[in-house]
C-alpha atoms as a PDB file:
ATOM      1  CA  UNK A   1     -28.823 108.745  17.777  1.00  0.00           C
ATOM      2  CA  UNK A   2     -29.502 105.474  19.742  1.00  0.00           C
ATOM      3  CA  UNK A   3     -25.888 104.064  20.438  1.00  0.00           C
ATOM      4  CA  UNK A   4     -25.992 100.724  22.433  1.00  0.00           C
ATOM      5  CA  UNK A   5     -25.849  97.409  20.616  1.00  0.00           C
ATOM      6  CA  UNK A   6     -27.330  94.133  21.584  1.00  0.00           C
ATOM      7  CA  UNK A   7     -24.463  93.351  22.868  1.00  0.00           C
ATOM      8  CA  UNK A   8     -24.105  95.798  25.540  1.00  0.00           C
ATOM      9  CA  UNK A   9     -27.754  95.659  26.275  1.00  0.00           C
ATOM     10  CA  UNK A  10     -26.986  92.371  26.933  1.00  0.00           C
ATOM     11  CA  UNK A  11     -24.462  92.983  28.938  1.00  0.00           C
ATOM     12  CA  UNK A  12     -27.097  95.601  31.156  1.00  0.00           C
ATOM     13  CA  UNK A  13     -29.705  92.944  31.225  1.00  0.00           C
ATOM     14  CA  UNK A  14     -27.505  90.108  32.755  1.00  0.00           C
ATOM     15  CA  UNK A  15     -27.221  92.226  35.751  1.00  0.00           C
ATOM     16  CA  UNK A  16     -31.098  92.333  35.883  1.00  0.00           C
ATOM     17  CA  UNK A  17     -32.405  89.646  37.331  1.00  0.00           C
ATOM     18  CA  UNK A  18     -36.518  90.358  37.575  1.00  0.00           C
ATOM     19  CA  UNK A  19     -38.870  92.087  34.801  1.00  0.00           C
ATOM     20  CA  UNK A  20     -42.175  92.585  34.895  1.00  0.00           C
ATOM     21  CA  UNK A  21     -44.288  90.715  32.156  1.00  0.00           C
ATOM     22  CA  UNK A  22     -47.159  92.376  31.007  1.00  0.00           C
ATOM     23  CA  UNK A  23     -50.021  90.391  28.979  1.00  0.00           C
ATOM     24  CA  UNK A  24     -53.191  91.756  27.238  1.00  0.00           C
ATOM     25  CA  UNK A  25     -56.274  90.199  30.065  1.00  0.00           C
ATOM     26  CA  UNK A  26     -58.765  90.987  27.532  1.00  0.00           C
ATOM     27  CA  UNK A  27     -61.447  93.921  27.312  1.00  0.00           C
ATOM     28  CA  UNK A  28     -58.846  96.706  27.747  1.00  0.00           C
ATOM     29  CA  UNK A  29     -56.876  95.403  31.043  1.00  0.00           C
ATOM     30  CA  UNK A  30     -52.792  94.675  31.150  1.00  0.00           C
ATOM     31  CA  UNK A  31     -52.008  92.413  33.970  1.00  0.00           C
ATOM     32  CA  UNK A  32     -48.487  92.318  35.216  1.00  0.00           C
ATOM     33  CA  UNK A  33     -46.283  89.797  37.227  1.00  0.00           C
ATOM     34  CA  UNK A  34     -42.920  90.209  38.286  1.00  0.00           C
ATOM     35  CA  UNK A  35     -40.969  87.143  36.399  1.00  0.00           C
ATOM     36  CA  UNK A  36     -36.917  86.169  36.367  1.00  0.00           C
ATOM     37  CA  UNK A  37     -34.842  86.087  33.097  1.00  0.00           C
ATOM     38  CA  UNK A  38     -33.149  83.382  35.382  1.00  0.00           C
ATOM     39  CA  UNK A  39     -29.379  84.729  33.665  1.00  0.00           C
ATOM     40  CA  UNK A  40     -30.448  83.734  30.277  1.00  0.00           C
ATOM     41  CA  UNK A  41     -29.605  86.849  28.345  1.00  0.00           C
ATOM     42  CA  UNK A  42     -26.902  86.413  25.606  1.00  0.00           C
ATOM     43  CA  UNK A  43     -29.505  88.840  24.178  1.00  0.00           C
ATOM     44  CA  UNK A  44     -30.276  88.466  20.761  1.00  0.00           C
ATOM     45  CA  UNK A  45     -34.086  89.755  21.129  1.00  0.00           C
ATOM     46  CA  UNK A  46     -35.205  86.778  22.889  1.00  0.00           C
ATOM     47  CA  UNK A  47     -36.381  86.216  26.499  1.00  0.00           C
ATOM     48  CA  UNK A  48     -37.048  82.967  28.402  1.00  0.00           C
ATOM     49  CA  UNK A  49     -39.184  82.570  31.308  1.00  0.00           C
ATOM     50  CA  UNK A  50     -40.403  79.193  33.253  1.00  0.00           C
ATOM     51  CA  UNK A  51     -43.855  78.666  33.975  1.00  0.00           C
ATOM     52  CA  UNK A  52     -46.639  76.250  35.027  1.00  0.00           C
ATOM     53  CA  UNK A  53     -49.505  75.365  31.691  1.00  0.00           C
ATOM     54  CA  UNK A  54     -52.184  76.337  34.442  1.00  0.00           C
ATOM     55  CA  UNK A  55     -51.360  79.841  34.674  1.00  0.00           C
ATOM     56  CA  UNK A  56     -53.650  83.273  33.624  1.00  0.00           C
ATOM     57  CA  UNK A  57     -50.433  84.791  31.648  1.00  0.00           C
ATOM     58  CA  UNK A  58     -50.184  81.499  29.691  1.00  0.00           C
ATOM     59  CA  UNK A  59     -54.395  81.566  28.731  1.00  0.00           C
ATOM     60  CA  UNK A  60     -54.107  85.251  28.091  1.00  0.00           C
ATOM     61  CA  UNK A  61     -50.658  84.424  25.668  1.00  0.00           C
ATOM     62  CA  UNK A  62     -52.992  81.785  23.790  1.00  0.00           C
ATOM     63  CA  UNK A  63     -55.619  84.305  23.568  1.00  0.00           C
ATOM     64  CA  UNK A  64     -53.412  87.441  22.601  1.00  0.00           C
ATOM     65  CA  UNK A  65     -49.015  86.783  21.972  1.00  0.00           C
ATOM     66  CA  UNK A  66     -48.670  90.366  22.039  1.00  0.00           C
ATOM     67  CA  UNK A  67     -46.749  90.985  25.163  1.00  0.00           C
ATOM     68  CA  UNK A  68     -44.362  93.207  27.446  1.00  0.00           C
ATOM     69  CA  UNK A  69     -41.535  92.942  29.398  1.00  0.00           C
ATOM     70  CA  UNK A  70     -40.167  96.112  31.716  1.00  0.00           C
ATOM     71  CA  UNK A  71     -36.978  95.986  32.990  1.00  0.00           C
ATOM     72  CA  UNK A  72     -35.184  98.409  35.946  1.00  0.00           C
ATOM     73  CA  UNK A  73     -31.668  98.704  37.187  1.00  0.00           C
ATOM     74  CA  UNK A  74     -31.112 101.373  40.144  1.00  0.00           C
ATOM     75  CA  UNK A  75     -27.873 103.558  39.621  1.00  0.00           C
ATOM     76  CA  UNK A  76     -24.232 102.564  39.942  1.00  0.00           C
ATOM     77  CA  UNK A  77     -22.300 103.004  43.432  1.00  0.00           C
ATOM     78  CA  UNK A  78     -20.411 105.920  41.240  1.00  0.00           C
ATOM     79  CA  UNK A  79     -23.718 107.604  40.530  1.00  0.00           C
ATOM     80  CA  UNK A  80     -24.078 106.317  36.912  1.00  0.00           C
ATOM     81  CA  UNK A  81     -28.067 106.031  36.316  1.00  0.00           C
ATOM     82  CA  UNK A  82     -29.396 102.962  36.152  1.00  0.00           C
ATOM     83  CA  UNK A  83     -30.972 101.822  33.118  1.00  0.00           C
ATOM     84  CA  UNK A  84     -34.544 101.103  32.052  1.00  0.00           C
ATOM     85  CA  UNK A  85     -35.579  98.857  29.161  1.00  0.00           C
ATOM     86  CA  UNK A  86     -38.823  98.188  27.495  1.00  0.00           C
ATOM     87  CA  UNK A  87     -39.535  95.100  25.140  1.00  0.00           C
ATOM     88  CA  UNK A  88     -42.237  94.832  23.154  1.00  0.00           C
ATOM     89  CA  UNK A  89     -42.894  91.493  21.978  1.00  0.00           C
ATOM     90  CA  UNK A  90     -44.268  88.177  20.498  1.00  0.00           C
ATOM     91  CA  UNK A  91     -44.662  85.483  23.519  1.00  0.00           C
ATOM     92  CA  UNK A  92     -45.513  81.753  21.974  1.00  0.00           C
ATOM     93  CA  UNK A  93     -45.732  78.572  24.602  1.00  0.00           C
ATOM     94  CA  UNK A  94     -43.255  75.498  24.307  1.00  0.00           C
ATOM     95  CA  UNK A  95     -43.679  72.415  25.889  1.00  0.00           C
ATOM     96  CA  UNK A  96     -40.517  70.852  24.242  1.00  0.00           C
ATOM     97  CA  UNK A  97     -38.373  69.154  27.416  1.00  0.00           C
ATOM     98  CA  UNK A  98     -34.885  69.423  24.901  1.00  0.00           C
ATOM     99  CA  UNK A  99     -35.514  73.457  24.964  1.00  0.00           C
ATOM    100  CA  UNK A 100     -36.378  73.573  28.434  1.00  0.00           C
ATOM    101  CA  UNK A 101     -33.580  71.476  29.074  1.00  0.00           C
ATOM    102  CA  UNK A 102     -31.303  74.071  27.279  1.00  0.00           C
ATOM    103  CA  UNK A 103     -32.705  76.903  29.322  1.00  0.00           C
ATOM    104  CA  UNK A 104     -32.682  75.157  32.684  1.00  0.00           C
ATOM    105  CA  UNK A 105     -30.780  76.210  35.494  1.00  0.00           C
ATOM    106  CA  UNK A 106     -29.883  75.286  39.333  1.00  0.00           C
ATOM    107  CA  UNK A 107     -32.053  78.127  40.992  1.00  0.00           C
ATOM    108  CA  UNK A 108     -35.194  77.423  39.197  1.00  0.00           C
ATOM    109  CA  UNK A 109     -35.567  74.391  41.452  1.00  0.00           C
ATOM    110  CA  UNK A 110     -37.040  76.711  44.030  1.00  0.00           C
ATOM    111  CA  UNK A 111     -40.343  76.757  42.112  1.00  0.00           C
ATOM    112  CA  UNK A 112     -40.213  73.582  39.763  1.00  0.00           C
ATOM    113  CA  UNK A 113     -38.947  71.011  42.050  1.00  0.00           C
ATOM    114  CA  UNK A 114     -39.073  68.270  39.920  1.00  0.00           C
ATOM    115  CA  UNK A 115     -36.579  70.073  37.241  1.00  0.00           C
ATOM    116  CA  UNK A 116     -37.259  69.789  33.746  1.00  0.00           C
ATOM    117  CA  UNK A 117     -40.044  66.915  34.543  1.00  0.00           C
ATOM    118  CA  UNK A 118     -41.909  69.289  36.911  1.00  0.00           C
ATOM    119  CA  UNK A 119     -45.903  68.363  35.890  1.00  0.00           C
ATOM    120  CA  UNK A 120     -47.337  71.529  33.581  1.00  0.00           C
ATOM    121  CA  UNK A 121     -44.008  72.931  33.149  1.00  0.00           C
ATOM    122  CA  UNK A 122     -43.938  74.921  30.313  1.00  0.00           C
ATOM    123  CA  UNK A 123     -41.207  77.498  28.620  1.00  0.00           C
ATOM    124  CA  UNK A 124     -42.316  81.103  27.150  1.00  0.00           C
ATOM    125  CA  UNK A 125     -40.404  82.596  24.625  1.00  0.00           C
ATOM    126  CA  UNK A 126     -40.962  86.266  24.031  1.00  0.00           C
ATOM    127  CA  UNK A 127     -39.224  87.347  20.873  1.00  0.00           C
ATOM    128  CA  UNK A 128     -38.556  91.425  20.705  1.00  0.00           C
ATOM    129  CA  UNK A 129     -40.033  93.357  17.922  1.00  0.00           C
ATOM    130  CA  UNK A 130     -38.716  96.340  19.507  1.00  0.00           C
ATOM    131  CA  UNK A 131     -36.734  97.298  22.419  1.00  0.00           C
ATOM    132  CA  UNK A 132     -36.292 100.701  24.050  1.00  0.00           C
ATOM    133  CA  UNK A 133     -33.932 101.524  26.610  1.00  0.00           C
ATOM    134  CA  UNK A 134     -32.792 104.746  28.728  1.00  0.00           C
ATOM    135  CA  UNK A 135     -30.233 105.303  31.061  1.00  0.00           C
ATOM    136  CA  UNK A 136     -29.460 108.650  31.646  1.00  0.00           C
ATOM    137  CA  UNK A 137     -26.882 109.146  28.825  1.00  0.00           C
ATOM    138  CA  UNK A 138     -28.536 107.496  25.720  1.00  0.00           C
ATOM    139  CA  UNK A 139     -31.568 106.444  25.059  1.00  0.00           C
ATOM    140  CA  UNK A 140     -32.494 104.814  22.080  1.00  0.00           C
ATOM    141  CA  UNK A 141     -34.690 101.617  19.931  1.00  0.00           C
ATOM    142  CA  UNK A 142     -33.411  98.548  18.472  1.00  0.00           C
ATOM    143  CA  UNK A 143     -34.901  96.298  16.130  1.00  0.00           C
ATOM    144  CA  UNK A 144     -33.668  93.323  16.897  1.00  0.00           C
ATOM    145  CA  UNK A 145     -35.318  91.133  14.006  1.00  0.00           C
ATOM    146  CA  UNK A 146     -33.881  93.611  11.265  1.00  0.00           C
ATOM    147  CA  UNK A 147     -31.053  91.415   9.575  1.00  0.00           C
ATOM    148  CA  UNK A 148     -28.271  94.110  10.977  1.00  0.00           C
ATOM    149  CA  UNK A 149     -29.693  94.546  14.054  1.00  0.00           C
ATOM    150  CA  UNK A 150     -28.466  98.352  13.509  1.00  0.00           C
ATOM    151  CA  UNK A 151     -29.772 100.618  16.147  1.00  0.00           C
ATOM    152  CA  UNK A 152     -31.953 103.805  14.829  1.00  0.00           C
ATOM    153  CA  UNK A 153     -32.503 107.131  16.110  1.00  0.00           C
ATOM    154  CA  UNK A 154     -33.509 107.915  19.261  1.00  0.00           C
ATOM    155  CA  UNK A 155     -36.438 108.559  20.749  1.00  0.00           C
END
């Protein structure tokens, strides 16, 4: 029985700072990028990521939301596993400056230098329909969208 709650996969996630993002490229092929959560996980089933309009993972969201994100922490210095975490997920495209305002921060200057007024900024929002996760002890699913957001079994 899967026994982590959002909460503590939250909690695992804030210490993971890179993911890989997986879209649908069309006629069979996944393409991946590695892409920061930039800190923005008070988890509830929702990821945030910064991107320019411009890009192939933003025509291949308009073409197909259904999405990926893969996420890897090595073990602790005590020799606790690390943990590994799979989304699977919705991604839609916002171009709202208020929400990218609320999602900003400092370090994402490196890429965007112009802030929240960078040219073909955009924010993409991938909300979980599922998310498994193992880390050597437990492994289990959550549904985050159920209206408990009660883990189930494992898998």
């Amino acid at each position: 029985m899967s026994t982590m709650t959002m909460k503590e996969l939250s909690k695992a996630l804030s210490k993971i700072d890179f993911c890989m993002f997986n879209t649908n490229g069309g006629e069979g092929k996944i393409n991946s990028r590695p892409m920061s959560n930039n800190g923005d996980v008070e988890y509830d089933g929702d990821s945030w990521f910064f991107s320019y309009e411009d890009t192939r993972k933003v025509g291949e969201i308009g073409r197909d939301a259904r999405v990926a994100l893969t996420f890897t922490a090595p073990p602790s210095l005590l020799g606790k596993p690390g943990i590994f975490v799979a989304v699977d997920g919705d991604a839609s495209v916002i171009r709202d400056k208020a929400q990218f305002e609320e999602h900003w921060v400092k370090d994402l200057d490196r890429w965007f230098p112009d802030g929240v007024d960078t040219p073909g900024l955009v924010l993409v929002k991938v909300s979980a329909r599922t998310i498994e996760y193992w880390d050597g002890e437990d492994n289990g699913r959550i549904r985050p969208r159920e209206a408990d957001a009660v883990a189930e079994g494992a898998v």
